[in-house]
C-alpha atoms as a PDB file:
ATOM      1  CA  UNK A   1     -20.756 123.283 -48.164  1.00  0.00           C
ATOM      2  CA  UNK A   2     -20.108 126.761 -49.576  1.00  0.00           C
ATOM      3  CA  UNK A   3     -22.368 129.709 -50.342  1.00  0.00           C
ATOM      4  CA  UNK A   4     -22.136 128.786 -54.265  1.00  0.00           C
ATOM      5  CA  UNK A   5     -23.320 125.096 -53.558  1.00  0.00           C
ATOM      6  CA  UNK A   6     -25.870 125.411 -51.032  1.00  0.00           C
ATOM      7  CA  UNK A   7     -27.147 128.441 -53.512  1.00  0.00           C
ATOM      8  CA  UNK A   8     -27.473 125.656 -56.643  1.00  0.00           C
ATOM      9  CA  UNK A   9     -28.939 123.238 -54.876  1.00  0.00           C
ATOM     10  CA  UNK A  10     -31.751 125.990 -53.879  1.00  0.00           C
ATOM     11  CA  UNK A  11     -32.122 126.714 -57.131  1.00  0.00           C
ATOM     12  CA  UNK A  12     -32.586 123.082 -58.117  1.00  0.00           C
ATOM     13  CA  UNK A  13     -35.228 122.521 -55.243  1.00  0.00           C
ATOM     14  CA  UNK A  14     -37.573 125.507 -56.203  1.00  0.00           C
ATOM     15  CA  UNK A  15     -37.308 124.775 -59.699  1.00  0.00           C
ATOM     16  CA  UNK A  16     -38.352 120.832 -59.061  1.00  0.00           C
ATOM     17  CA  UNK A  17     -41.257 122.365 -56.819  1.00  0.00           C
ATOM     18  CA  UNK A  18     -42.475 124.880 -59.309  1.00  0.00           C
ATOM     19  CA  UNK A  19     -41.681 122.080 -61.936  1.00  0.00           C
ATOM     20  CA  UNK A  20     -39.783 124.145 -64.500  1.00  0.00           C
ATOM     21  CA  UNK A  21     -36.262 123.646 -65.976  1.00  0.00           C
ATOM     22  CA  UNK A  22     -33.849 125.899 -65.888  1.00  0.00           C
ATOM     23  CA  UNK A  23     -34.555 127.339 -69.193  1.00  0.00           C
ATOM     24  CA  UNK A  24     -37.784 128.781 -67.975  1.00  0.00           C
ATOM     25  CA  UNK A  25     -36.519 129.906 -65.004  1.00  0.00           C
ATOM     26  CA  UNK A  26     -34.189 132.001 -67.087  1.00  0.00           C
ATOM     27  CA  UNK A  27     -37.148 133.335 -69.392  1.00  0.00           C
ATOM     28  CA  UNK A  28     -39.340 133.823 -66.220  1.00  0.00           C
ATOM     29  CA  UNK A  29     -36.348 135.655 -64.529  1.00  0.00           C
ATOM     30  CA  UNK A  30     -35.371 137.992 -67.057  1.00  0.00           C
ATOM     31  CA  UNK A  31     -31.682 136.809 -67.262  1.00  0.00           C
ATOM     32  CA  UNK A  32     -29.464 134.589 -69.702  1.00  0.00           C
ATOM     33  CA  UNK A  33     -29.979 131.012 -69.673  1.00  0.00           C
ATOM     34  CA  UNK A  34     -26.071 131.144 -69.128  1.00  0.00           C
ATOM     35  CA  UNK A  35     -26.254 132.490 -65.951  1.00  0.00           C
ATOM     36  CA  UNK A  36     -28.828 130.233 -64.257  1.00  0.00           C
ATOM     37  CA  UNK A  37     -26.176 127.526 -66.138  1.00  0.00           C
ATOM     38  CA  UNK A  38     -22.875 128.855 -64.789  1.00  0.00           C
ATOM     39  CA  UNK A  39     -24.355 128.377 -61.237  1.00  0.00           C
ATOM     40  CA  UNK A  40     -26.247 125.350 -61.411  1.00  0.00           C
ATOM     41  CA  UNK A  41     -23.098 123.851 -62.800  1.00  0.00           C
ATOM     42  CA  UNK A  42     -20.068 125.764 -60.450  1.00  0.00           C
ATOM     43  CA  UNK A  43     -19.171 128.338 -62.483  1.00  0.00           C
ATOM     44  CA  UNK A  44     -20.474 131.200 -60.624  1.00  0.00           C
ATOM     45  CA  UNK A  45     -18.563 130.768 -57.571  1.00  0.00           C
ATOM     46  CA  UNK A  46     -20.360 134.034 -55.688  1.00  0.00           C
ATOM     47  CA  UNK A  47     -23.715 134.877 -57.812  1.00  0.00           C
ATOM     48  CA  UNK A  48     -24.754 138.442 -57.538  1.00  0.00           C
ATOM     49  CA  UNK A  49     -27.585 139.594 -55.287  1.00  0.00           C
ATOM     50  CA  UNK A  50     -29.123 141.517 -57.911  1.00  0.00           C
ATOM     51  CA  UNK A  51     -29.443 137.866 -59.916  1.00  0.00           C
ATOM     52  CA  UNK A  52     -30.615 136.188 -57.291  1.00  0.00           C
ATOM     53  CA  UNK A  53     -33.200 138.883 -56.791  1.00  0.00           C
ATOM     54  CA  UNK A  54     -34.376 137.968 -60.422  1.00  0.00           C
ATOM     55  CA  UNK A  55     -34.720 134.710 -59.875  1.00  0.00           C
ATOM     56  CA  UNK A  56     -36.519 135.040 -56.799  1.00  0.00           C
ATOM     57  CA  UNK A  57     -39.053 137.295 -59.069  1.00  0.00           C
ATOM     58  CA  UNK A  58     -39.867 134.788 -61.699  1.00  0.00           C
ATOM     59  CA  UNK A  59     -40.289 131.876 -58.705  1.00  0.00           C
ATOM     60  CA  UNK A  60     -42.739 134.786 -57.502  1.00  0.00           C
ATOM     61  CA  UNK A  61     -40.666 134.324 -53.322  1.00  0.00           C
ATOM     62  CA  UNK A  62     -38.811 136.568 -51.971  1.00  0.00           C
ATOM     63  CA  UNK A  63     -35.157 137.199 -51.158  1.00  0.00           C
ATOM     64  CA  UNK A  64     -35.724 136.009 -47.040  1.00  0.00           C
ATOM     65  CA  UNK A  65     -37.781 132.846 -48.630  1.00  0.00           C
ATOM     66  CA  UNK A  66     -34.941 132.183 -51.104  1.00  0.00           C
ATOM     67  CA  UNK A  67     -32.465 132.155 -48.030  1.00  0.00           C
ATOM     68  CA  UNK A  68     -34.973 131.187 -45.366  1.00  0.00           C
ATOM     69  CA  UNK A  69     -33.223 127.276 -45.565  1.00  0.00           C
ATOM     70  CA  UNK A  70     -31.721 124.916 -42.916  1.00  0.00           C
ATOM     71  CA  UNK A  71     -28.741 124.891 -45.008  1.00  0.00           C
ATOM     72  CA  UNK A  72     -28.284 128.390 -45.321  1.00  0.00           C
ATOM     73  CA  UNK A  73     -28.471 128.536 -41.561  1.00  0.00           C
ATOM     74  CA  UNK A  74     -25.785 125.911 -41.018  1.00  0.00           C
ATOM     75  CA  UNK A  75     -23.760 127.901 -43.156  1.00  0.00           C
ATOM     76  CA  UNK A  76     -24.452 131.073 -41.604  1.00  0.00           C
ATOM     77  CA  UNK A  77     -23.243 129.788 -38.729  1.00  0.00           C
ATOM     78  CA  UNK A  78     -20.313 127.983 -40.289  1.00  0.00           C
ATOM     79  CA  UNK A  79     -19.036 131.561 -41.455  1.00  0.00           C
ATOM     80  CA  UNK A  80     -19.188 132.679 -37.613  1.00  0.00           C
END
């Protein structure tokens, strides 16, 4: 699994446990629905930090939450 992937299918999870689509996750977020899109569908290969930064605002986590993940560990350790 890649950064990109493992970071959609975080985005997918919080979404399905705040129980909003990704629509309102862009209006809570402050960014285009386009971008939460081009990730959730492969687009964005490397989203920025400063985007991911939004969305963890309008899911009201933070950054370490947003990354705090078993899969995000395996990868960090996949990198290494």
């Amino acid at each position: 699994m890649d950064i990109a992937q493992a970071t959609k299918e975080r985005i997918e999870e919080l979404c399905e446990k705040k129980k909003i689509n990704f629509c309102r996750l862009a209006t809570i977020s402050g960014i285009p629905y386009t971008t939460i899109k081009s990730i959730i569908y492969g687009q964005s290969k490397n989203p920025g930090i400063t985007t991911i930064k939004k969305i963890c605002d309008g899911l009201e986590i933070s950054v370490t939450d947003f990354f705090d993940t078993e899969t995000f560990k395996n990868l960090e350790q996949e990198i290494k």
